[in-house]
Protein backbone atom coordinates (compact mmCIF):
# COMPACT_ATOMS: atom_id res chain seq x y z
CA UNK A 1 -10.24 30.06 81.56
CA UNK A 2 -8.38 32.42 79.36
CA UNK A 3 -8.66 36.19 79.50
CA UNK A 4 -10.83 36.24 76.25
CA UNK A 5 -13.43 34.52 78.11
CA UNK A 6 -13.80 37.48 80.41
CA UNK A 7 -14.44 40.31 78.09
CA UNK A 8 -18.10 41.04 77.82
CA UNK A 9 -19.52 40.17 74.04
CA UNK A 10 -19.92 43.03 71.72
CA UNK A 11 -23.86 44.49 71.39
CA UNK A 12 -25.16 42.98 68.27
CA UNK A 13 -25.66 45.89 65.67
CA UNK A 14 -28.84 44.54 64.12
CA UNK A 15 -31.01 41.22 64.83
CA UNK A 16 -29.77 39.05 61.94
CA UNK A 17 -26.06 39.84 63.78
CA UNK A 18 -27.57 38.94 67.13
CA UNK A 19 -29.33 35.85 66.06
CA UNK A 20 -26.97 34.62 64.12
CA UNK A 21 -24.24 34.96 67.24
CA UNK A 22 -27.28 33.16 69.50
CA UNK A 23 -27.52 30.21 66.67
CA UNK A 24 -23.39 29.78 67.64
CA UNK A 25 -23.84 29.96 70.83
CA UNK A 26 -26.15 27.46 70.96
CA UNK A 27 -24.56 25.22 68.46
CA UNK A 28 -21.52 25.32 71.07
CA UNK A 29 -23.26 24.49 74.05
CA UNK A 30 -24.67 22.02 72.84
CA UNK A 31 -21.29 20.16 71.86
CA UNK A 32 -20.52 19.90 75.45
CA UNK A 33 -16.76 20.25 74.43
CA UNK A 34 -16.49 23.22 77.49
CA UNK A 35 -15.85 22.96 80.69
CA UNK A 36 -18.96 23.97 83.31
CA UNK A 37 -17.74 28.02 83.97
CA UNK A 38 -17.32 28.43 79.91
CA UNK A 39 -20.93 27.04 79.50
CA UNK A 40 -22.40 29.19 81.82
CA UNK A 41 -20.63 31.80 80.87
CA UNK A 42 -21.42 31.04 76.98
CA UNK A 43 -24.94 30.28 78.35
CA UNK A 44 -25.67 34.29 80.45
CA UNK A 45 -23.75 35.47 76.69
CA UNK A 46 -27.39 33.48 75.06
CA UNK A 47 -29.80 34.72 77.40
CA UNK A 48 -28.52 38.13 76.69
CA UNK A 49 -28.98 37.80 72.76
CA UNK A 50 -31.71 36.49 73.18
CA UNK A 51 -33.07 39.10 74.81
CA UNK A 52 -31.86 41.71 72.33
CA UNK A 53 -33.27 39.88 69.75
CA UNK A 54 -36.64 40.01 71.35
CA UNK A 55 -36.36 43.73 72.27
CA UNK A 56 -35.73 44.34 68.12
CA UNK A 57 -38.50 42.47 67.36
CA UNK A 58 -41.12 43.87 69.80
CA UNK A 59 -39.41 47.51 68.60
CA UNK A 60 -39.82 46.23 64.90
CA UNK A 61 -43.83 44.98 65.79
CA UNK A 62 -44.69 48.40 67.37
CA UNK A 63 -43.29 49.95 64.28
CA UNK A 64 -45.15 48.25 62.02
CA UNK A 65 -48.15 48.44 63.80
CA UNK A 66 -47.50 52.40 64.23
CA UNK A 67 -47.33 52.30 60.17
CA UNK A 68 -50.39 50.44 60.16
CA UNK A 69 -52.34 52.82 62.35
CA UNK A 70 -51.04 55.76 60.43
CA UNK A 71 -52.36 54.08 57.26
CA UNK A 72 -55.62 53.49 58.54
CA UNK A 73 -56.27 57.12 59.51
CA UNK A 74 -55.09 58.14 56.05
CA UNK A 75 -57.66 56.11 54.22
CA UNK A 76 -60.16 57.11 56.85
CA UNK A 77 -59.37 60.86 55.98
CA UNK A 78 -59.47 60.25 52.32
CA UNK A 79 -62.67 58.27 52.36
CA UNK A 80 -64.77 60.95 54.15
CA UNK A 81 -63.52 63.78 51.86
């Protein structure tokens, strides 16, 4: 292994950055060109995207359901008036 393959990835900035890194990551595991330590390596790298990209969409779901809520009330309030 070279050095580069002991720096710790970057955090993705947004969720299309992170998925699209976790659609690479997967593309080159599965073209079994690496040797056993770079695919597990490459492997903890995907698990770790993956969960960021999980954590922005639950984030994104409790947003939108906040915004939802807040609606709700709004029409509630306007509708008893």
């Amino acid at each position: 292994m070279n050095e580069s393959d002991h720096q710790q990835p970057e955090e993705p900035t947004s969720f299309e950055d992170a998925f699209t890194r976790l659609e690479s990551v997967v593309r080159r595991l599965e073209s079994g060109q690496m040797s056993l330590d770079q695919s597990t390596a490459l492997f903890e790298e995907g698990m770790q995207l993956a969960k960021a990209c999980t954590e922005m969409l639950n984030g994104a779901e409790l947003k939108i359901k906040r915004l939802q809520q807040g609606l709700v009330e709004q029409l509630n309030l306007v509708s008893e008036d």
